[in-house]
Protein backbone atom coordinates (compact mmCIF):
# COMPACT_ATOMS: atom_id res chain seq x y z
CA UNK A 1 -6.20 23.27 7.88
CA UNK A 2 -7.01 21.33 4.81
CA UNK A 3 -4.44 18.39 4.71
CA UNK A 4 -3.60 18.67 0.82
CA UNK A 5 -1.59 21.52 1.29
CA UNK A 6 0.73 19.34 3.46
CA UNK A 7 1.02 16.88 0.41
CA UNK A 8 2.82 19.86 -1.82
CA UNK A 9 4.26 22.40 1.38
CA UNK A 10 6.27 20.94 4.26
CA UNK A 11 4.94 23.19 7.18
CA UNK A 12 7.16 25.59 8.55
CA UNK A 13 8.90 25.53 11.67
CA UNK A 14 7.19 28.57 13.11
CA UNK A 15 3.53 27.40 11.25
CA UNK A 16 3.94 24.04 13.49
CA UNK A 17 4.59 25.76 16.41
CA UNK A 18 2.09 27.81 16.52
CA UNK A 19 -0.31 25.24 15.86
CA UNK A 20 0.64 23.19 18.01
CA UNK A 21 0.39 25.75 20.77
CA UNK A 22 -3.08 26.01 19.86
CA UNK A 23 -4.24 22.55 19.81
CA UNK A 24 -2.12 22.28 23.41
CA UNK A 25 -4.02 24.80 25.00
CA UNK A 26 -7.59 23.77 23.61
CA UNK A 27 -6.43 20.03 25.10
CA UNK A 28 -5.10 20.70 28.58
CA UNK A 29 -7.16 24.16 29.54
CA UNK A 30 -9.90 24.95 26.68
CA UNK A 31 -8.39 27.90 26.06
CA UNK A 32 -6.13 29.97 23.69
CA UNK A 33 -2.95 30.39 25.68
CA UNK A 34 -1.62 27.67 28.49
CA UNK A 35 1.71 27.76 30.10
CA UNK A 36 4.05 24.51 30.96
CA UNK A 37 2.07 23.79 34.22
CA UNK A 38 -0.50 22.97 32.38
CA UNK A 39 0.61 20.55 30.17
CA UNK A 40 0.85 17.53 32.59
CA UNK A 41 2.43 15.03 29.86
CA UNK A 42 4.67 15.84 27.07
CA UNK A 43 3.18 16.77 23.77
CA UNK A 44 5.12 14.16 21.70
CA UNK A 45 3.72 11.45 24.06
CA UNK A 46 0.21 13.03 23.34
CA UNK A 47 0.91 12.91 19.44
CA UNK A 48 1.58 9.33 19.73
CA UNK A 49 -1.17 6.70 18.48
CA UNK A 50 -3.06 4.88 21.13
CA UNK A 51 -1.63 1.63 21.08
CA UNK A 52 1.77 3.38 22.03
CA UNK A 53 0.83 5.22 24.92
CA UNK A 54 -0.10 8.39 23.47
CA UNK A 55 -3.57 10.62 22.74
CA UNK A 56 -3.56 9.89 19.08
CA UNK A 57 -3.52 13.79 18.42
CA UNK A 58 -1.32 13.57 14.97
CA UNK A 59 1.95 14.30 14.95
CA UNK A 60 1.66 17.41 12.11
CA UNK A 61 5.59 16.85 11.06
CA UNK A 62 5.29 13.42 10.23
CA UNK A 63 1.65 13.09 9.09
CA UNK A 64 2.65 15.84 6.47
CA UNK A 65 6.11 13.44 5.72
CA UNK A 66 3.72 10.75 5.17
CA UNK A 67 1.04 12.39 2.62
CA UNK A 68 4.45 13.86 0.35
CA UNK A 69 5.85 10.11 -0.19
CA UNK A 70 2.66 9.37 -2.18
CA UNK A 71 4.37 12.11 -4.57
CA UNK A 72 7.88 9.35 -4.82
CA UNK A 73 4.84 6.20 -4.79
CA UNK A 74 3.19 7.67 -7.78
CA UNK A 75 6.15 8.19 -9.69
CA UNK A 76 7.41 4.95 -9.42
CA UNK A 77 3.91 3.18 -10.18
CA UNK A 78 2.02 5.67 -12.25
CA UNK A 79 3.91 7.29 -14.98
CA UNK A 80 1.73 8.95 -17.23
CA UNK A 81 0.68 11.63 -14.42
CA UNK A 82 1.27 14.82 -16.33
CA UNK A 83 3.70 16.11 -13.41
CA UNK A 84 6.35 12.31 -14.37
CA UNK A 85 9.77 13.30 -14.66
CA UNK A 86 9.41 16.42 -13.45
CA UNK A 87 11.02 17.65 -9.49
CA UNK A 88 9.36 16.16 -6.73
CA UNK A 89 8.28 18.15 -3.59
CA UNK A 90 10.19 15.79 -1.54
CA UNK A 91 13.43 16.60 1.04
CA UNK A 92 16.32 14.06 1.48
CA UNK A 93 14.25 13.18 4.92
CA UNK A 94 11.32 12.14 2.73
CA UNK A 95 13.36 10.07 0.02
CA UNK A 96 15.27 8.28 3.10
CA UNK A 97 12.22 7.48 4.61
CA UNK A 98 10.63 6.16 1.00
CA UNK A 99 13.79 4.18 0.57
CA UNK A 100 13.92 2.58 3.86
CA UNK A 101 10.05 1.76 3.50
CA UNK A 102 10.49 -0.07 -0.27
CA UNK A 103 12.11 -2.79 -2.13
CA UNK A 104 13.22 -2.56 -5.65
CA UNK A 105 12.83 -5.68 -7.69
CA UNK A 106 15.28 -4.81 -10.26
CA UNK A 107 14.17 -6.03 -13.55
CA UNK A 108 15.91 -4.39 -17.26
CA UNK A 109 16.24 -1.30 -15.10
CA UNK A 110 14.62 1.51 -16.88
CA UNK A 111 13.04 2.83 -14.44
CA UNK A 112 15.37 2.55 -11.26
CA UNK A 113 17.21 5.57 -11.00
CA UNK A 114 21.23 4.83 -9.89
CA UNK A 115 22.43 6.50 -7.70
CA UNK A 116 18.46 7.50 -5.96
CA UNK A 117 16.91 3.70 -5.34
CA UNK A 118 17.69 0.83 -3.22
CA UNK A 119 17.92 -1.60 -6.07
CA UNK A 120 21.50 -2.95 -4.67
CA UNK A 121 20.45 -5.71 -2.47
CA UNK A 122 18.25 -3.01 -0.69
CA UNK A 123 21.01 -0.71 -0.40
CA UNK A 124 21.19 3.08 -2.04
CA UNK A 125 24.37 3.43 -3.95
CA UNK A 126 24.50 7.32 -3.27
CA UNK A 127 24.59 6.16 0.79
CA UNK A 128 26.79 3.64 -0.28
CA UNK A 129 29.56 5.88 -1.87
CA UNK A 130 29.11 9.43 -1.03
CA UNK A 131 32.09 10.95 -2.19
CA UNK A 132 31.84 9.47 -5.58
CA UNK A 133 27.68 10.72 -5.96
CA UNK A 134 29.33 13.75 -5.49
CA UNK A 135 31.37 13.68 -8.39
CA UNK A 136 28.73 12.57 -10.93
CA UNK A 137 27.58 14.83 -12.81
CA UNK A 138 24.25 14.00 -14.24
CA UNK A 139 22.74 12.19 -11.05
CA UNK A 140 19.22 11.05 -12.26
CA UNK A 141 19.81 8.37 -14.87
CA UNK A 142 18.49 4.86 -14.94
CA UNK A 143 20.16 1.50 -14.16
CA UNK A 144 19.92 0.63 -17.58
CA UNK A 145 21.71 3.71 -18.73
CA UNK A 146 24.66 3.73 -16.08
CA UNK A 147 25.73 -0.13 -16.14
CA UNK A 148 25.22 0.15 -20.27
CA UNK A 149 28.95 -0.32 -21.05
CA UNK A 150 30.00 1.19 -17.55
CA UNK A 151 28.54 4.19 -18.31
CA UNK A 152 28.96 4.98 -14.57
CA UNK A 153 32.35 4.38 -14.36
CA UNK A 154 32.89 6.62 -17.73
CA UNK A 155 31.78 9.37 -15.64
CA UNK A 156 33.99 8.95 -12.92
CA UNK A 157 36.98 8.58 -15.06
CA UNK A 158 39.26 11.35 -14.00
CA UNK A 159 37.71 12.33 -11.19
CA UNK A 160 39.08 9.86 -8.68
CA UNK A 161 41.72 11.75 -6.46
CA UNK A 162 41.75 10.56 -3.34
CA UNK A 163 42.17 6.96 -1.55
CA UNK A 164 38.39 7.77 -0.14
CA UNK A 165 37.28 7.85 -3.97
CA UNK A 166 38.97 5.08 -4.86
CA UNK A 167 38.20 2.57 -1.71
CA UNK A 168 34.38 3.41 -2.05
CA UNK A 169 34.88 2.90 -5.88
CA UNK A 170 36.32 -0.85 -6.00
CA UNK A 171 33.21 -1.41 -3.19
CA UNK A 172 30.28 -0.67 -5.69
CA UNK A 173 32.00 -1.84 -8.48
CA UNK A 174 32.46 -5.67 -6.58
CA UNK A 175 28.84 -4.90 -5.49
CA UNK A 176 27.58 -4.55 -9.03
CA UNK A 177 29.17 -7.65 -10.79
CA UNK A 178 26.57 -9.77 -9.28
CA UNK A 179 23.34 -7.63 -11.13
CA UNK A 180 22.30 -8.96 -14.32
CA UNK A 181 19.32 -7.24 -15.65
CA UNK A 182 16.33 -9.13 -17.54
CA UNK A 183 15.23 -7.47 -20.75
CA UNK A 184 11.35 -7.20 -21.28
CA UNK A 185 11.01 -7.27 -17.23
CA UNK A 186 10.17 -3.85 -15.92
CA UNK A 187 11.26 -2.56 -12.30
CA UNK A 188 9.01 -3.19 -9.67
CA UNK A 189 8.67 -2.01 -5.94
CA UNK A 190 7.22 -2.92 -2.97
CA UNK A 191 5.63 -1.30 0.07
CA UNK A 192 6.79 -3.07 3.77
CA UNK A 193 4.92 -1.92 5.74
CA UNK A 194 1.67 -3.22 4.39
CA UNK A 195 -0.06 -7.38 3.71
CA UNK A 196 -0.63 -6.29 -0.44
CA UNK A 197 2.59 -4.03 -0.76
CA UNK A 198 1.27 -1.03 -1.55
CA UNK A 199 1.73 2.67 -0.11
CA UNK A 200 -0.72 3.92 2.43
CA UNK A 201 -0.92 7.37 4.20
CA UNK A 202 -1.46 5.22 7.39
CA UNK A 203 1.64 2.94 7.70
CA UNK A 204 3.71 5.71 6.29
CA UNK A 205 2.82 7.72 9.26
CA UNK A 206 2.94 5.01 11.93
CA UNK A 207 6.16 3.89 10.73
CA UNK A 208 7.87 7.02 11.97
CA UNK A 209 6.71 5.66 15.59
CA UNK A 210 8.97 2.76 15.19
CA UNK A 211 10.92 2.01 18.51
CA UNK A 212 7.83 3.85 21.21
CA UNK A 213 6.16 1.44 23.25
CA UNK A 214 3.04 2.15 25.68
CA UNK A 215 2.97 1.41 28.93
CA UNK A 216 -0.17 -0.44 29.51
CA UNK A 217 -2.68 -2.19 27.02
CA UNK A 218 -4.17 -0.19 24.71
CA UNK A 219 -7.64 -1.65 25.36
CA UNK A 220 -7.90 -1.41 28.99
CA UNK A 221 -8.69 2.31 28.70
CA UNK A 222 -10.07 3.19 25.06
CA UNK A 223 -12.12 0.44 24.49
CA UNK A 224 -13.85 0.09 28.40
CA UNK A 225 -17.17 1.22 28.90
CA UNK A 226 -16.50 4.78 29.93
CA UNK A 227 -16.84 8.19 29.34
CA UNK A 228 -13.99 9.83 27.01
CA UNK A 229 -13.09 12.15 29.83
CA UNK A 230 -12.85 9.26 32.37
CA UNK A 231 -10.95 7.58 30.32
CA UNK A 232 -8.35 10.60 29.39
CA UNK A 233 -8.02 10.51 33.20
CA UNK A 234 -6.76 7.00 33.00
CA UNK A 235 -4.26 7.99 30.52
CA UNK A 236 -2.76 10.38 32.73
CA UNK A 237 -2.87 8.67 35.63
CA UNK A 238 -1.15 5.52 33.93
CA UNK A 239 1.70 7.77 32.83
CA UNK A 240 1.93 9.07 36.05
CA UNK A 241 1.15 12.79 35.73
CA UNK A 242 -1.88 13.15 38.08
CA UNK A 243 -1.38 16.50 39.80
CA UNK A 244 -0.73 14.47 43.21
CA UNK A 245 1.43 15.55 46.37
CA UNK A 246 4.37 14.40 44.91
CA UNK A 247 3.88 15.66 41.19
CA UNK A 248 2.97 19.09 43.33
CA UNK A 249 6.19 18.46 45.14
CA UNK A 250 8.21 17.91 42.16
CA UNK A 251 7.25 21.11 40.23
CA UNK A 252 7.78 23.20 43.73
CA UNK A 253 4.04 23.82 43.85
CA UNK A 254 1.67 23.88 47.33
CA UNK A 255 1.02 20.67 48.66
CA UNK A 256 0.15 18.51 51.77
CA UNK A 257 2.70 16.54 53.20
CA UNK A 258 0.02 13.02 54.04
CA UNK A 259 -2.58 11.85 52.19
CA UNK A 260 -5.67 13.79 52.15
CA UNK A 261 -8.16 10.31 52.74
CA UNK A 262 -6.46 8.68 55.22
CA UNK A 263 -3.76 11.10 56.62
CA UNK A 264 -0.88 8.49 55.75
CA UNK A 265 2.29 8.62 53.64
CA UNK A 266 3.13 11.03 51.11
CA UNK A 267 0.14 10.79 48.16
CA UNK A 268 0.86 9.71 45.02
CA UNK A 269 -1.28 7.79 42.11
CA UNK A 270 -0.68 5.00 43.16
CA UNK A 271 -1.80 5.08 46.49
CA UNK A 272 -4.53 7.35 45.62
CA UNK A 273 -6.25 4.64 43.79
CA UNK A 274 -4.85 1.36 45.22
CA UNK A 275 -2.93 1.44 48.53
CA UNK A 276 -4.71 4.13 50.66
CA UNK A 277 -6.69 2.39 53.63
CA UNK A 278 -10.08 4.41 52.18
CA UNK A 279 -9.36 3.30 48.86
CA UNK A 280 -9.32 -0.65 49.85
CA UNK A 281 -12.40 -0.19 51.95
CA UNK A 282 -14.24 1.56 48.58
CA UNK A 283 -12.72 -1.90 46.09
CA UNK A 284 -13.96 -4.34 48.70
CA UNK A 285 -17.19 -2.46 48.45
CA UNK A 286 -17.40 -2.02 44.58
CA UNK A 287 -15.85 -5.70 43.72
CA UNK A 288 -18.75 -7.28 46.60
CA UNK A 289 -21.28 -5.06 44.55
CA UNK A 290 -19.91 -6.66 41.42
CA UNK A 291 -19.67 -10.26 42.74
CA UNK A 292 -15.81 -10.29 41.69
CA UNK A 293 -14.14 -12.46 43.73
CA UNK A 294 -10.76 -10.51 42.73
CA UNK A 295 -8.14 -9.48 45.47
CA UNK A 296 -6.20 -6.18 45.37
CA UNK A 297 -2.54 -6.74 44.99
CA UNK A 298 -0.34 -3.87 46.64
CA UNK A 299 2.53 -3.61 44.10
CA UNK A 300 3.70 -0.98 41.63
CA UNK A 301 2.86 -0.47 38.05
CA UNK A 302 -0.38 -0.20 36.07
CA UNK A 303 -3.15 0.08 38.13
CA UNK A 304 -5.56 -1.88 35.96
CA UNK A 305 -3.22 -4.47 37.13
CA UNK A 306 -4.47 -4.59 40.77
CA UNK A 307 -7.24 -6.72 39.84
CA UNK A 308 -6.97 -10.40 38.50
CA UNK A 309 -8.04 -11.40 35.22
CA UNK A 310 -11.84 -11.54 34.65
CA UNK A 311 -13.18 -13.51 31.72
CA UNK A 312 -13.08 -11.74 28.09
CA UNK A 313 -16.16 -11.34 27.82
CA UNK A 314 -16.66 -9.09 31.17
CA UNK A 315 -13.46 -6.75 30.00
CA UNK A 316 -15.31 -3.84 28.93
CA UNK A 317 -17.29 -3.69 31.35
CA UNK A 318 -15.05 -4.12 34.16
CA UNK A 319 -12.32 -1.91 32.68
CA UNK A 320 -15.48 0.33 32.71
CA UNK A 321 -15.62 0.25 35.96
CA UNK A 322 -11.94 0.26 37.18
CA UNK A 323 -11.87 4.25 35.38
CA UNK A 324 -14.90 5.28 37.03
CA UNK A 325 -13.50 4.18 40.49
CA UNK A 326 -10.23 5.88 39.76
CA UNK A 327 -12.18 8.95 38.61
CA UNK A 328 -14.71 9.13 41.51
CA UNK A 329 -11.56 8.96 43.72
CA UNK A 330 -9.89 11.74 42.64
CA UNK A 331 -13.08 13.61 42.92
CA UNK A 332 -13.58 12.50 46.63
CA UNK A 333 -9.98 13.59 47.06
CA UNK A 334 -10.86 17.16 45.83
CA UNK A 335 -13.85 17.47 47.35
């Protein structure tokens, strides 16, 4: 789908959906349809960049959020584009997001808009005072224009009813005693989320991942010397979704009560690759092969932390090698 129509057209509910369905299916079975057992880990996990645990499969919502703020960027830095001043394909979602992700220098405030832009010590006065945005008529005018003479209180006069009206009033009005504007200084506006301050597609759309963590190191799986499917594998076996006993268990499916290698407890990843008396017999082997002189350390979480750390250099490599034992494993296991 080419991506510039997601710079004008926010995709529809059902339009997502549906492609989403397709790009789950090709993923977990290679084909067109798939049903929940398939999926083994949630798709908004797999739409997730690498570094925070997911696939990197982007998210179509918020990479299509991210191409439309170029739309507010440009009007704020480029005026002369033939479409300046006229409605922006943008929903409140969008303009929250924009506002949240700038800084308004305020400078003789002609271009600033109000009631629209953080200019009030990062702060949007339409957020700030609700009820009285409501009232205002004419919604779009500049700094300049509105604190010209107290324009914006002129167009509240009359209006004020209620105690809500007026409490939210005397706030912005204290607010705006303290801005002075400086004639022959234009407004300027900053980007946060990048070193030069200046919009990018990228860190618009990674910014909407703010607050997800991964579980594990990004580099111990996608940059090891492996093969893509190996290392996919990994991923799913890090996040704990390996179609073991006790994921079988769990979704009421056929299973074997004792591991299938060595007959003991109940199997899960874990064990599979790391506690299972086969499985330490086949690391003693391996790490002798590979003159490692690490131990194995029985204890939960991440597997790649089992094995001490080996010098940087050797990371690749050995990370390499950590996927293809897990992998060969699970094959073993199936066999």
């Amino acid at each position: 789908m080419p991506t510039y129509h997601l710079t004008v057209f926010p995709l529809a509910a059902w339009a997502k959906k549906k492609i989403d369905k397709i790009r789950r299916s090709f993923l977990w079975k290679g084909e067109e349809n798939v049903n929940g057992g398939h999926c083994l880990v949630n798709w908004p996990t797999v739409t997730r960049p690498k570094d925070l645990g997911g696939l990197g499969v982007p998210d179509l919502e918020r990479f299509g959020r991210a191409l439309r703020l170029r739309w507010l960027w440009q009007d704020w830095t480029e005026g002369s584009k033939p479409w300046a001043g006229m409605e922006l394909p943008c929903n409140d979602v969008d303009r929250l997001l924009f506002n949240s992700s700038t800084t308004v220098s305020l400078g003789d405030g002609a271009k600033a808009r109000f009631w629209h832009n953080n200019w009030l010590d990062g702060e949007v006065p339409k957020y700030l005072a609700p009820n009285l945005f409501m009232l205002v008529r004419r919604k779009n005018k500049t700094v300049q224009q509105e604190l010209r003479n107290n324009n914006w209180i002129r167009s509240l006069r009359g209006h004020i009813t209620t105690a809500t009206h007026i409490e939210e009033f005397v706030s912005l009005w204290i607010r705006i005693q303290d801005v002075h504007l400086v004639q022959g200084v234009k407004d300027s506006i900053t980007w946060k989320w990048t070193p030069d301050g200046n919009y990018s597609t990228r860190s618009a759309y990674r910014i909407q991942f703010r607050g997800s963590f991964a579980k594990f190191p990004r580099d111990r799986i996608w940059k090891a010397h492996a093969e893509n499917k190996c290392k996919v594998f990994s991923w799913i076996l890090i996040h704990g979704k390996l179609l073991t006993a006790d994921n079988l268990q769990k979704r009421g499916w056929p299973h074997q009560e004792h591991c299938v290698l060595c007959n003991g407890p109940l199997e899960t990843g874990l064990h599979l690759c790391l506690c299972c008396p086969y499985t330490k017999a086949v690391w003693r082997q391996i790490l002798a092969w590979e003159h490692c002189d690490t131990a194995l350390r029985q204890q939960q979480g991440d597997p790649f932390q089992a094995v001490t750390v080996v010098p940087l250099t050797e990371w690749k490599h050995f990370n390499g090698m950590v996927i293809y034992t897990f992998w060969n494993l699970w094959k073993e296991r199936n066999r």
